[in-house]
N, C-alpha and C. Protein backbone atom coordinates (compact mmCIF):
# COMPACT_ATOMS: atom_id res chain seq x y z
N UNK A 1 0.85 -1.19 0.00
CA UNK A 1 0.00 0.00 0.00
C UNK A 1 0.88 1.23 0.00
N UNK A 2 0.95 2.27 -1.05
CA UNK A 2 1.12 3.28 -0.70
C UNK A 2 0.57 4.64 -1.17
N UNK A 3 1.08 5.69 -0.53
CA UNK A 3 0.28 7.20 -0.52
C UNK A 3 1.13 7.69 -0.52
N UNK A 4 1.33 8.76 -1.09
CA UNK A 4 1.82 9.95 -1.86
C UNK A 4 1.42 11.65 -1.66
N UNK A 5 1.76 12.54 -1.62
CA UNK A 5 0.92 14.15 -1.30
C UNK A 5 1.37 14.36 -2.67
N UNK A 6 0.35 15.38 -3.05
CA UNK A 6 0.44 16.00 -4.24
C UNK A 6 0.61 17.22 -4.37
N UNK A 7 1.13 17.77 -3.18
CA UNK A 7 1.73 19.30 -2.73
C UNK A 7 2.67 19.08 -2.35
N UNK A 8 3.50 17.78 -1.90
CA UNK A 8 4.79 18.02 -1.09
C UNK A 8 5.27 16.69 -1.25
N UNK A 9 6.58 17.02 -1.21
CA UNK A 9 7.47 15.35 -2.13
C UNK A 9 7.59 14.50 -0.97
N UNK A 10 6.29 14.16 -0.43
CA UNK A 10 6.16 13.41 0.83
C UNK A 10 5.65 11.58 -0.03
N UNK A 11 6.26 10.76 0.68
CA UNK A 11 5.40 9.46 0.51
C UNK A 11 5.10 8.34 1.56
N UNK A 12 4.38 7.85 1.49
CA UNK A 12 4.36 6.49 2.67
C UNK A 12 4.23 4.97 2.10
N UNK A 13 4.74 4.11 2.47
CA UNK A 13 4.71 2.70 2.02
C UNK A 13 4.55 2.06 3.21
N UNK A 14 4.13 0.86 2.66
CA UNK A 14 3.85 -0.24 3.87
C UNK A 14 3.70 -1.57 3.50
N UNK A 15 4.46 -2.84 3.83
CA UNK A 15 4.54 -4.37 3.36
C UNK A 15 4.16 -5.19 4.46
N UNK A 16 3.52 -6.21 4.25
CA UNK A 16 3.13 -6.84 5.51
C UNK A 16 3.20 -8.25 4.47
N UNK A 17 4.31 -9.70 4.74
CA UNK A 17 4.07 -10.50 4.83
C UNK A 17 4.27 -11.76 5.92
N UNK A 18 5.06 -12.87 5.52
CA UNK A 18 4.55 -13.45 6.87
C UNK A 18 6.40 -13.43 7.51
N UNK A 19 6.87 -13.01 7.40
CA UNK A 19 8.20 -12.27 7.64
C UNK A 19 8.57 -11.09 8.55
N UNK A 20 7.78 -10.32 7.96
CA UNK A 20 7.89 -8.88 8.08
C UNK A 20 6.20 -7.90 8.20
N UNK A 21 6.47 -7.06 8.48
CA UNK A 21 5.53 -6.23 8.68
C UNK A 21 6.23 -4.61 9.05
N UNK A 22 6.49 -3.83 7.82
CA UNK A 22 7.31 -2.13 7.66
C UNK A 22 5.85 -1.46 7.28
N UNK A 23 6.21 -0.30 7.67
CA UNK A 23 5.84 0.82 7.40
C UNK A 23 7.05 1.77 7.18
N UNK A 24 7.12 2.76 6.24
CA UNK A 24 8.24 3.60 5.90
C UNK A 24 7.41 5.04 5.47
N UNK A 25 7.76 5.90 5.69
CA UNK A 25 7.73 7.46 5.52
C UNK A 25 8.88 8.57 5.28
N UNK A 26 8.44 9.34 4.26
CA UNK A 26 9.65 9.90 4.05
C UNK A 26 9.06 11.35 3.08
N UNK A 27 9.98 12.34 3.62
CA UNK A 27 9.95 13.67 3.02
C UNK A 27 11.14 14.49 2.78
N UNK A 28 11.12 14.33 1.07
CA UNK A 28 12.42 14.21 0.49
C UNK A 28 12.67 16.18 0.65
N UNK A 29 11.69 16.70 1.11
CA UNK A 29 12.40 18.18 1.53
C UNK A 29 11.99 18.16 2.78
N UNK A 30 12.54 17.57 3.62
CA UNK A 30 12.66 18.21 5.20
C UNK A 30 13.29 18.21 6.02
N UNK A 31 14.49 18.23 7.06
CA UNK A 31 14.79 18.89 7.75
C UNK A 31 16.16 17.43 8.51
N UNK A 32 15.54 16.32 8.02
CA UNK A 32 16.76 15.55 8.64
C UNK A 32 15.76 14.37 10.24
N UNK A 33 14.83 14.91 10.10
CA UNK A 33 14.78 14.40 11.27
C UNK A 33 14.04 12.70 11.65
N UNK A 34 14.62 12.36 12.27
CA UNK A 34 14.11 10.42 11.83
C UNK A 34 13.49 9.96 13.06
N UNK A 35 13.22 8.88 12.95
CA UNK A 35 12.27 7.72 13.72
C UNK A 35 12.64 6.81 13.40
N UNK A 36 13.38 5.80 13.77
CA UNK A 36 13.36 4.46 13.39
C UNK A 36 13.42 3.35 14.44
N UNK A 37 12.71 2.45 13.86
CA UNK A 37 13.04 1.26 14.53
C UNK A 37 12.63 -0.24 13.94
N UNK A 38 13.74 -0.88 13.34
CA UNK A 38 14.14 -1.57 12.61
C UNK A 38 13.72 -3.12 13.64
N UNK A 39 14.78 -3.10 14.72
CA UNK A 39 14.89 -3.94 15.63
C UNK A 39 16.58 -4.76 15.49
N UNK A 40 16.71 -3.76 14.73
CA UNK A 40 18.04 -4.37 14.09
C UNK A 40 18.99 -2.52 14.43
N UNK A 41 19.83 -2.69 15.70
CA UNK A 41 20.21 -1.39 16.32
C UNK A 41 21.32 -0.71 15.47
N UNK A 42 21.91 -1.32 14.84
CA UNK A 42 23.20 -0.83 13.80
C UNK A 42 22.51 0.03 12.81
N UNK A 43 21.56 -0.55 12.09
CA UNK A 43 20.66 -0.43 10.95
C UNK A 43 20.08 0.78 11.76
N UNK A 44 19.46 0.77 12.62
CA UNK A 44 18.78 1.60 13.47
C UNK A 44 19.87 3.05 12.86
N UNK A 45 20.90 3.25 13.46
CA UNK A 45 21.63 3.96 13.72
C UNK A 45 22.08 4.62 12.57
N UNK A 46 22.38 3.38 11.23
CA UNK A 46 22.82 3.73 9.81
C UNK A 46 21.92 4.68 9.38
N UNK A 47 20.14 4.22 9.58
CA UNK A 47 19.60 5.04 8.82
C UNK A 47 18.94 6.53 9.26
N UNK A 48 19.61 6.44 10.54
CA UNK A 48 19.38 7.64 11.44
C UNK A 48 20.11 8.56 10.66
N UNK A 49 21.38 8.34 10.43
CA UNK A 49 22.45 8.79 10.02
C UNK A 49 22.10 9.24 8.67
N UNK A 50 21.75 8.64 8.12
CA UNK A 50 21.55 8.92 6.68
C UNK A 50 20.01 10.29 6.05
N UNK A 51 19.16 10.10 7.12
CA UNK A 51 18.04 10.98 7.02
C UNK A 51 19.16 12.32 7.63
N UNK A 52 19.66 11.95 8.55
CA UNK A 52 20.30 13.76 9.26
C UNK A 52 21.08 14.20 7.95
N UNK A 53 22.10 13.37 7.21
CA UNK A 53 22.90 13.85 6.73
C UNK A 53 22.27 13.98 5.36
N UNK A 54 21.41 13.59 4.81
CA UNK A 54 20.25 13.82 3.22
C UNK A 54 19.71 15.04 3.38
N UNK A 55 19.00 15.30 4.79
CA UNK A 55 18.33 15.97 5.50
C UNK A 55 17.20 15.60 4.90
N UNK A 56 16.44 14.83 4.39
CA UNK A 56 15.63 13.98 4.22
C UNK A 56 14.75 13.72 5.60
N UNK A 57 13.58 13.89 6.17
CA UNK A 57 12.96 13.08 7.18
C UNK A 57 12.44 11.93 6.84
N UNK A 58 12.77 10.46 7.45
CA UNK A 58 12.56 9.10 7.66
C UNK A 58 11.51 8.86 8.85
N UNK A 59 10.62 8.40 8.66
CA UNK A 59 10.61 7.40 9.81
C UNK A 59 10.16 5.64 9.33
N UNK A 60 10.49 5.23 9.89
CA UNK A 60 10.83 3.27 9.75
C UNK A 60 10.05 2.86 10.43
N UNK A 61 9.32 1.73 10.50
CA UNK A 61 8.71 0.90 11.69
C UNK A 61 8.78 -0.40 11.35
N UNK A 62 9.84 -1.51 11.76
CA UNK A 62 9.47 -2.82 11.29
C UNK A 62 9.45 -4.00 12.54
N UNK A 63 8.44 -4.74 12.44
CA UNK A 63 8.68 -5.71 13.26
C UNK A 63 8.96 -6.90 12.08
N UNK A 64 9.47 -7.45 12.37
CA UNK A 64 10.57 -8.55 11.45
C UNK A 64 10.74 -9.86 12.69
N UNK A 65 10.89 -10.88 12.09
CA UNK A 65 11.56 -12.21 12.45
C UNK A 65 12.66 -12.37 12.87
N UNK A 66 13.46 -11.36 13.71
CA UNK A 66 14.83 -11.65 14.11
C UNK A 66 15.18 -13.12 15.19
N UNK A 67 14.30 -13.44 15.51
CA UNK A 67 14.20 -14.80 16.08
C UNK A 67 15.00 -15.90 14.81
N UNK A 68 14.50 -15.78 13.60
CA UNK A 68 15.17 -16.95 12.51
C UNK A 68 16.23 -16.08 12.14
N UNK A 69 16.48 -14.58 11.75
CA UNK A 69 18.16 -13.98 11.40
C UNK A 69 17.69 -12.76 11.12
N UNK A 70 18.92 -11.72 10.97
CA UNK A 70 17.95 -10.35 10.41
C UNK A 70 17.89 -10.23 9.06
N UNK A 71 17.90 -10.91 7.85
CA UNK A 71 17.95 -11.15 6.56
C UNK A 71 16.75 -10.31 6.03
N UNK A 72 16.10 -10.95 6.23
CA UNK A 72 14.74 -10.49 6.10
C UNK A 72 14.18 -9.41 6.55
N UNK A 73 14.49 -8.99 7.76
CA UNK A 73 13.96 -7.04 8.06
C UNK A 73 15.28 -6.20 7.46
N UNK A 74 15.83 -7.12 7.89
CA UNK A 74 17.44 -5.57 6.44
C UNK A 74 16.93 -5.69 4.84
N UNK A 75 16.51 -6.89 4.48
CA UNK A 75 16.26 -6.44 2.86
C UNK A 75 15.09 -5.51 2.85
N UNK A 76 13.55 -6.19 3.68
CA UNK A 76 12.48 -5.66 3.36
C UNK A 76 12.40 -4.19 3.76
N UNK A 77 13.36 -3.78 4.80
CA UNK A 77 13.61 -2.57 5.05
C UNK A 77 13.87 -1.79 3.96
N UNK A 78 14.47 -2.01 3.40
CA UNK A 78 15.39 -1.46 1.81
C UNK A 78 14.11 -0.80 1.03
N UNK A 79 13.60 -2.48 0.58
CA UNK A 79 12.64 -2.23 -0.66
C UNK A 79 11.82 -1.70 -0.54
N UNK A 80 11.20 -1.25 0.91
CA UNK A 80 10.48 -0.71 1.37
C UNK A 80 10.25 1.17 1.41
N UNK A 81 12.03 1.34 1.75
CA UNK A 81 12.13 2.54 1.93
C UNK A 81 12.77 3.02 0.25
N UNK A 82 13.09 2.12 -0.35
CA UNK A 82 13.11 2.52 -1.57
C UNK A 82 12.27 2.89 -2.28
N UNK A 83 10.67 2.37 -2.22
CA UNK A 83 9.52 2.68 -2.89
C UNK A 83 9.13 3.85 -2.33
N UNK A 84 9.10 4.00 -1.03
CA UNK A 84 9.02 5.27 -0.57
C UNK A 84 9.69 6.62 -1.23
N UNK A 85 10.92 6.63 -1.32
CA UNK A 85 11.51 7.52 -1.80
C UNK A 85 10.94 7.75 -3.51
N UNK A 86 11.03 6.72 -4.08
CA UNK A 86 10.27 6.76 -5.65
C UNK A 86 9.56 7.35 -5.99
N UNK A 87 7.90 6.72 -4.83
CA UNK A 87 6.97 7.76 -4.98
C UNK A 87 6.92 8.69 -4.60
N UNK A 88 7.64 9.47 -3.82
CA UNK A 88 8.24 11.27 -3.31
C UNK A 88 8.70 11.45 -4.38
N UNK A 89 9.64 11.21 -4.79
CA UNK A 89 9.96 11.46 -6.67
C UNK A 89 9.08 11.89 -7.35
N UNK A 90 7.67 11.08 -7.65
CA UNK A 90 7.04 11.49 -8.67
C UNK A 90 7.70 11.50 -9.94
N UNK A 91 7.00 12.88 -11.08
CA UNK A 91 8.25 12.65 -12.40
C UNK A 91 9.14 12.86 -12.18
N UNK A 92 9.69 13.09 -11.30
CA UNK A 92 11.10 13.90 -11.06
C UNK A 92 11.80 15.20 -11.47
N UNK A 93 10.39 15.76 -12.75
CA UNK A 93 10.56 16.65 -12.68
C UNK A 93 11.74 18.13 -11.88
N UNK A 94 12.89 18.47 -12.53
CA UNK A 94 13.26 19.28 -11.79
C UNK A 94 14.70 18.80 -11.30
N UNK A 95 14.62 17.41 -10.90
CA UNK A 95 15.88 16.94 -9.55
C UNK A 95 17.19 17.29 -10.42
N UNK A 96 17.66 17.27 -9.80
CA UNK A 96 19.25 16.98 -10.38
C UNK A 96 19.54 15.88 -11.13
N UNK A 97 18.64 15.05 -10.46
CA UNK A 97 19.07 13.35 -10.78
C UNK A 97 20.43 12.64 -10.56
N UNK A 98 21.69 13.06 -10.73
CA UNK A 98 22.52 12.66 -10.33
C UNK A 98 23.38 12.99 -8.91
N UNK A 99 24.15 12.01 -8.39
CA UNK A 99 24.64 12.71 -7.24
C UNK A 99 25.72 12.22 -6.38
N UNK A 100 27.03 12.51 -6.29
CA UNK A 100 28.27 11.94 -5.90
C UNK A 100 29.29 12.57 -4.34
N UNK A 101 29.46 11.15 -3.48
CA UNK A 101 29.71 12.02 -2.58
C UNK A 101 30.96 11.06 -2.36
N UNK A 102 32.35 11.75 -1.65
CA UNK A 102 33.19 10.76 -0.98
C UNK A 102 33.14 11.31 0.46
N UNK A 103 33.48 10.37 1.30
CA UNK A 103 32.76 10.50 2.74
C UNK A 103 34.38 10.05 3.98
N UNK A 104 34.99 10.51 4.20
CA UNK A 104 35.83 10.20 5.40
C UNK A 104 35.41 10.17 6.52
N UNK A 105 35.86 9.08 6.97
CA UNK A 105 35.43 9.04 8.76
C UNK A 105 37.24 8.09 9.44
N UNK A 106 37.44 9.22 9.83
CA UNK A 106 38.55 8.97 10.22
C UNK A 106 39.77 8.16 8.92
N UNK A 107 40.17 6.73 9.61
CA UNK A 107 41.02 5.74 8.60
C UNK A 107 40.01 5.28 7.12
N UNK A 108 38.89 5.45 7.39
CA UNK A 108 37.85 4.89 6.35
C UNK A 108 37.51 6.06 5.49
N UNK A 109 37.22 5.35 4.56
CA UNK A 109 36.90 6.32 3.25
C UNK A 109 36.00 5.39 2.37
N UNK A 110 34.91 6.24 2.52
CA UNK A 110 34.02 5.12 0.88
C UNK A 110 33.22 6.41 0.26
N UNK A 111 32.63 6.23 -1.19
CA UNK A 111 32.24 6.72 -1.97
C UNK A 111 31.12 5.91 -2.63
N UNK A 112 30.25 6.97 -2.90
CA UNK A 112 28.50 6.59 -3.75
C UNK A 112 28.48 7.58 -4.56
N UNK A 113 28.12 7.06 -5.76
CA UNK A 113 27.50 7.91 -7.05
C UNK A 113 26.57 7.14 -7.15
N UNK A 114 25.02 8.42 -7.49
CA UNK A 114 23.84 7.99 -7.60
C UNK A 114 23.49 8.12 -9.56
N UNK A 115 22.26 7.75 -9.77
CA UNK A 115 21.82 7.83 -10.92
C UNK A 115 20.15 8.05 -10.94
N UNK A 116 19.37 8.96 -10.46
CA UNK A 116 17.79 8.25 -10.37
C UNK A 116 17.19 8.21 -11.69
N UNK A 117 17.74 7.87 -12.59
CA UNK A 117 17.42 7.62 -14.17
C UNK A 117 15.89 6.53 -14.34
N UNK A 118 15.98 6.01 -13.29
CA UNK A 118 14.86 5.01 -13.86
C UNK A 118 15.35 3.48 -13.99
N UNK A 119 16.88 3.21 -13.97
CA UNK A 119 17.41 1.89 -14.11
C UNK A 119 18.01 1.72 -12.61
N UNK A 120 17.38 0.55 -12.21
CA UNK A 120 17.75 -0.45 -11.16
C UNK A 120 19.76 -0.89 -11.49
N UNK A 121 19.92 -0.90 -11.17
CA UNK A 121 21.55 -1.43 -11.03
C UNK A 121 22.33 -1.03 -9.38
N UNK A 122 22.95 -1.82 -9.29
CA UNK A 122 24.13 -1.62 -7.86
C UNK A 122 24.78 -2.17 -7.91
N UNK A 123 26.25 -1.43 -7.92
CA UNK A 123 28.15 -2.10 -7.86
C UNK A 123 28.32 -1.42 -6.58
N UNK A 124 28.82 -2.94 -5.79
CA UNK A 124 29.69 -2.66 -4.19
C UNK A 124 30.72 -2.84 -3.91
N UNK A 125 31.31 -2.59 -3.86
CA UNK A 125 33.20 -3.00 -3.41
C UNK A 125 33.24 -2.33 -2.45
N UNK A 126 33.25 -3.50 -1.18
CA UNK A 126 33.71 -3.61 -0.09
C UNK A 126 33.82 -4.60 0.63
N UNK A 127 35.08 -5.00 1.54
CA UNK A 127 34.76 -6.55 2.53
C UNK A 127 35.14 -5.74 4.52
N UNK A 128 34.47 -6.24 4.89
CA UNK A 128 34.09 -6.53 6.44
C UNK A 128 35.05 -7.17 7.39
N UNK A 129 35.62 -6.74 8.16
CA UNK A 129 36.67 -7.61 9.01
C UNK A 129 35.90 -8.56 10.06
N UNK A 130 34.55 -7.11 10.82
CA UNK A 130 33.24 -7.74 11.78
C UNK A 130 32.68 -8.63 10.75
N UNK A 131 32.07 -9.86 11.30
CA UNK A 131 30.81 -10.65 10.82
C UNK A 131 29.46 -9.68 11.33
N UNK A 132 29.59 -9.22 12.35
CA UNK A 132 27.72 -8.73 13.02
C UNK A 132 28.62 -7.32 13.75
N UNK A 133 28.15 -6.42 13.50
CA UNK A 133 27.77 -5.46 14.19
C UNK A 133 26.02 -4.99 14.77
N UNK A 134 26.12 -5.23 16.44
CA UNK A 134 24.70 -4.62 16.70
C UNK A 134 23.45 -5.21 16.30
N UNK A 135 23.67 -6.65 15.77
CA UNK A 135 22.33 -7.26 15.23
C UNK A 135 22.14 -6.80 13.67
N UNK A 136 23.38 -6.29 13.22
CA UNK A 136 23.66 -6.30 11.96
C UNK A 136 24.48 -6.95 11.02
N UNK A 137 23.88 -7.85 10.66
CA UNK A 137 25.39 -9.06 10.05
C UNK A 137 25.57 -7.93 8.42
N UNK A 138 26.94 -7.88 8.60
CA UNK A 138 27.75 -6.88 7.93
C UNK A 138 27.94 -7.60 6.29
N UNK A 139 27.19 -8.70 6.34
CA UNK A 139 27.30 -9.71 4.51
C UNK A 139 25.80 -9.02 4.10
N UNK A 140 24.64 -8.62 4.77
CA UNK A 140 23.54 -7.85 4.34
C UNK A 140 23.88 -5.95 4.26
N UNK A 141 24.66 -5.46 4.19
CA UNK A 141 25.29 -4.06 3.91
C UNK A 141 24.97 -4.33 2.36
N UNK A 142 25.91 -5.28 1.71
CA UNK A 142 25.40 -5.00 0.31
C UNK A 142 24.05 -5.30 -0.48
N UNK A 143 23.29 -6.36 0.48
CA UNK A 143 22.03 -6.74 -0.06
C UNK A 143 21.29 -5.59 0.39
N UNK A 144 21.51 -4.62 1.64
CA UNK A 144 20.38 -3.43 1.83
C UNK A 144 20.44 -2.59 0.47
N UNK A 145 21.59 -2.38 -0.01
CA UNK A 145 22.09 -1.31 -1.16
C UNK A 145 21.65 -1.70 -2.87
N UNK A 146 22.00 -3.15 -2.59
CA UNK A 146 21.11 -3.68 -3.59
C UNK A 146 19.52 -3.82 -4.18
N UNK A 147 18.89 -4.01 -2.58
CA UNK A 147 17.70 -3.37 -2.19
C UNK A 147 17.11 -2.32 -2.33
N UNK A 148 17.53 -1.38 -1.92
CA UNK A 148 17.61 -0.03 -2.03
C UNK A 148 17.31 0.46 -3.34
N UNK A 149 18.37 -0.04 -4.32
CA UNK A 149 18.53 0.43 -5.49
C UNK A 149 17.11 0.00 -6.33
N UNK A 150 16.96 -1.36 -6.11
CA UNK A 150 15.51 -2.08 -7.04
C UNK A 150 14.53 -1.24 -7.20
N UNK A 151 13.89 -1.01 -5.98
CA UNK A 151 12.94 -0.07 -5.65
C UNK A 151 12.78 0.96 -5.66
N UNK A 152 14.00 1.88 -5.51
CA UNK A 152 14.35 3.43 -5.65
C UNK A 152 14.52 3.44 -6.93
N UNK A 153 14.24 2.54 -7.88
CA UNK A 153 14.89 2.31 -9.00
C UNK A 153 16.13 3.48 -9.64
N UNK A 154 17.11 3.17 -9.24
CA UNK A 154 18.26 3.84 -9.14
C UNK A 154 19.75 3.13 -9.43
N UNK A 155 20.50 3.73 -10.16
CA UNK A 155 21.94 3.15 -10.46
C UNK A 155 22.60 3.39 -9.17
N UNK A 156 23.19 2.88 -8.33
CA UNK A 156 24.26 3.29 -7.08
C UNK A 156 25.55 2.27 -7.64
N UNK A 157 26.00 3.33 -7.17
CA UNK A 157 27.61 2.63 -7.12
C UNK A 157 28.21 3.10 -5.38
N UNK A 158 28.68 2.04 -5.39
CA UNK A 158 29.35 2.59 -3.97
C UNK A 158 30.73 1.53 -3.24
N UNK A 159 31.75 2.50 -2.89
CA UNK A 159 32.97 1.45 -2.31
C UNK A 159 33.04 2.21 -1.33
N UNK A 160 34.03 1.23 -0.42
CA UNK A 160 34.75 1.40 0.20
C UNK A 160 36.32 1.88 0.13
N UNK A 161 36.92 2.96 -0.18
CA UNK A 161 38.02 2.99 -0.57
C UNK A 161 39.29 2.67 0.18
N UNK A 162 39.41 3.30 1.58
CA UNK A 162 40.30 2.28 2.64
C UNK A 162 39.14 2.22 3.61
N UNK A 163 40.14 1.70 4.92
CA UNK A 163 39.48 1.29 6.22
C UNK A 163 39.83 0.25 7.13
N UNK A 164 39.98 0.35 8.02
CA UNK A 164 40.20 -1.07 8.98
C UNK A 164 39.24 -1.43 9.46
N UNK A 165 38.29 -0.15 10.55
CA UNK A 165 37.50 -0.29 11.37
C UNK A 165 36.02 -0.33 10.95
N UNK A 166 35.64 -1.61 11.01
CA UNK A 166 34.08 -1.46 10.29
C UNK A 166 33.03 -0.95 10.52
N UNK A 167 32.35 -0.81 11.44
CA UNK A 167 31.75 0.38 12.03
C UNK A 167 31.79 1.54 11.22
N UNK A 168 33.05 2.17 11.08
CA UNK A 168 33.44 3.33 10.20
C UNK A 168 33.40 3.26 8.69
N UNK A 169 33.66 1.91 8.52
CA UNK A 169 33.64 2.17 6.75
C UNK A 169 32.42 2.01 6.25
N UNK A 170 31.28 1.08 6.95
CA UNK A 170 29.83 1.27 6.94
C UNK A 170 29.10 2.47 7.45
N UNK A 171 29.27 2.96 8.32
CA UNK A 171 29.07 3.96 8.53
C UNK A 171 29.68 5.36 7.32
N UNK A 172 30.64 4.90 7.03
CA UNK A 172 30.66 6.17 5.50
C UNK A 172 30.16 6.02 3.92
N UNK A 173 29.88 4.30 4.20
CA UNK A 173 29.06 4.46 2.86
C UNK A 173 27.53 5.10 2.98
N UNK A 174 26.86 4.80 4.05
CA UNK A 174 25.45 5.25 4.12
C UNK A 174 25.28 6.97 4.10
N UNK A 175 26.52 7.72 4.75
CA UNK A 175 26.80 9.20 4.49
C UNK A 175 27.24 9.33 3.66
N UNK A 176 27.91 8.59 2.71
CA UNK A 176 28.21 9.47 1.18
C UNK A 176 26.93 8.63 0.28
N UNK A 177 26.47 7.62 0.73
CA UNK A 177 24.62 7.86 0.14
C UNK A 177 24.11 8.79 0.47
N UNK A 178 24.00 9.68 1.47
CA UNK A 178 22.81 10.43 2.05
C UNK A 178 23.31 11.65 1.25
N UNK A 179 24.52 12.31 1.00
CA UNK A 179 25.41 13.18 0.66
C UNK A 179 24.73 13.31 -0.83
N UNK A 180 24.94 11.92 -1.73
CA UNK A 180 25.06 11.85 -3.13
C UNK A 180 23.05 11.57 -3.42
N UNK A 181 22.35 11.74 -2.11
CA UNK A 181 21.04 11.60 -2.38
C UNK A 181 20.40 12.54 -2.30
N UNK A 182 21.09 13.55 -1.62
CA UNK A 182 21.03 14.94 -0.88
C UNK A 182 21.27 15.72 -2.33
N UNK A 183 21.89 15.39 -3.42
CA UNK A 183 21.97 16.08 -4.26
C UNK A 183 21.60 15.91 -5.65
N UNK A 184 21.27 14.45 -5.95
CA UNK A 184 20.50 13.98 -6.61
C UNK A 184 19.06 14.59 -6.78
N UNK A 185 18.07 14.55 -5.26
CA UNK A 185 17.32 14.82 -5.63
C UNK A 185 16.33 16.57 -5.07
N UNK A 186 17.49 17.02 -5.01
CA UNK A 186 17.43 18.59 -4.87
C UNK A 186 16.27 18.99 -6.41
N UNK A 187 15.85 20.19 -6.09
CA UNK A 187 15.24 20.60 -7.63
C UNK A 187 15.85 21.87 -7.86
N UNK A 188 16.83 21.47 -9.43
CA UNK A 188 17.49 22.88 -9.64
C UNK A 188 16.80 23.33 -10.47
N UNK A 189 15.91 22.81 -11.30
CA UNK A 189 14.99 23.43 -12.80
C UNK A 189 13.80 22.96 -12.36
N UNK A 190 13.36 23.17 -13.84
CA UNK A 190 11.90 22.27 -14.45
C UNK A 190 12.05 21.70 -15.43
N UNK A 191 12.92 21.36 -15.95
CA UNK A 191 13.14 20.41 -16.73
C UNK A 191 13.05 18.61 -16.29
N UNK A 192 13.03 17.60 -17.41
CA UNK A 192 13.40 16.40 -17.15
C UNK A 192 14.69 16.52 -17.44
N UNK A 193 15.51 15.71 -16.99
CA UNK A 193 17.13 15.81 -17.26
C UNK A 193 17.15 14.45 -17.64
N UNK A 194 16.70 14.39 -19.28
CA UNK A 194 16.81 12.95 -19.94
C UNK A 194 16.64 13.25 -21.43
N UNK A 195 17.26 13.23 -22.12
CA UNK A 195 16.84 13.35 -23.76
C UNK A 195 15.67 12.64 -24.41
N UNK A 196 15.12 11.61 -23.16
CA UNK A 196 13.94 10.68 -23.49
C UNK A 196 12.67 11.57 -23.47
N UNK A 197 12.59 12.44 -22.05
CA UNK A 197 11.99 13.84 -21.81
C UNK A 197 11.10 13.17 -20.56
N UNK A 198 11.77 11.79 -20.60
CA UNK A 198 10.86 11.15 -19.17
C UNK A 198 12.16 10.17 -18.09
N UNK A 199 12.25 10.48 -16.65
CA UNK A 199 13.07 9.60 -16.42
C UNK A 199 11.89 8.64 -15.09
């Protein structure tokens, strides 16, 4: 199910199967400020991070199956908040559409370039020293992004360029997403920015 405003690049989504059960909200002009709760506290924290630094407002609600693993509330989380963001899109009319950020946090360094063209694609280069951070197993980082991308239907690219400490190098890919999303979908015109004249 979702809803959409037709005055304000606001949207809401919501999935309920026998897995999961999200609700996601999001307002791609406002102020940064989030709600989440995943049940999954890393994730919690990532996407806290990522609404402050988009300045994007989020809020999340999932109760999920973490009893069998968190597989399943980190993807559905994704696809979830990816459709969300889509339908705040609308035609897109206006956005930038593209959007590139490199992100330091201390020894770590990673980088995201966006595309909101309309094509699904995601390239990750990065590996994990942690197996789990926080009820976050760190082998679903690339399936959230992958996720992410389906539904946001969006090209991402994103690495890790150095890093030791994982915490930090995950933690800078989701800020140079929020960075390269933050500018993607700004509105500098009225134009479509596609020679198709639709993206």
């Amino acid at each position: 199910m979702t809803a959409a405003s037709a005055n304000r690049r606001t949207a809401s989504h919501s999935r309920k199967t026998a897995e999961t059960e999200i609700t996601a909200s999001v307002d791609l002009d406002g102020t940064g400020a989030s709600t989440v709760d995943t049940g999954v506290a890393f994730l919690d924290h990532m996407l806290a991070s990522f609404s402050r630094h988009s300045g994007i407002d989020v809020k999340i609600s999932c109760n999920g199956d973490l009893e069998v693993d968190d597989h399943h509330s980190v993807e559905d989380v994704a696809l979830v908040l990816g459709t969300a963001i889509a339908e705040a899109l609308g035609d897109k009319k206006g956005i930038g559409r593209y959007g590139w950020a490199i992100i330091p946090m201390d020894e770590a360094l990673a980088q995201c370039s966006m595309d909101l063209g309309g094509r699904s694609y995601c390239v990750f280069r990065a590996e994990f020293a942690r197996p789990v951070i926080q009820g976050l197993s760190t082998e679903m980082v690339e399936h959230f992004f992958v996720s992410l991308s389906r539904t946001m239907n969006a090209n991402l690219h994103l690495a890790v360029l150095d890093g030791r400490n994982t915490h930090r190098m995950i933690e800078a890919l989701f800020k140079s997403l929020a960075y390269a999303m933050k500018q993607a979908v700004r509105i500098d015109g009225s134009d479509i920015k596609s020679t198709k004249g639709v993206i």
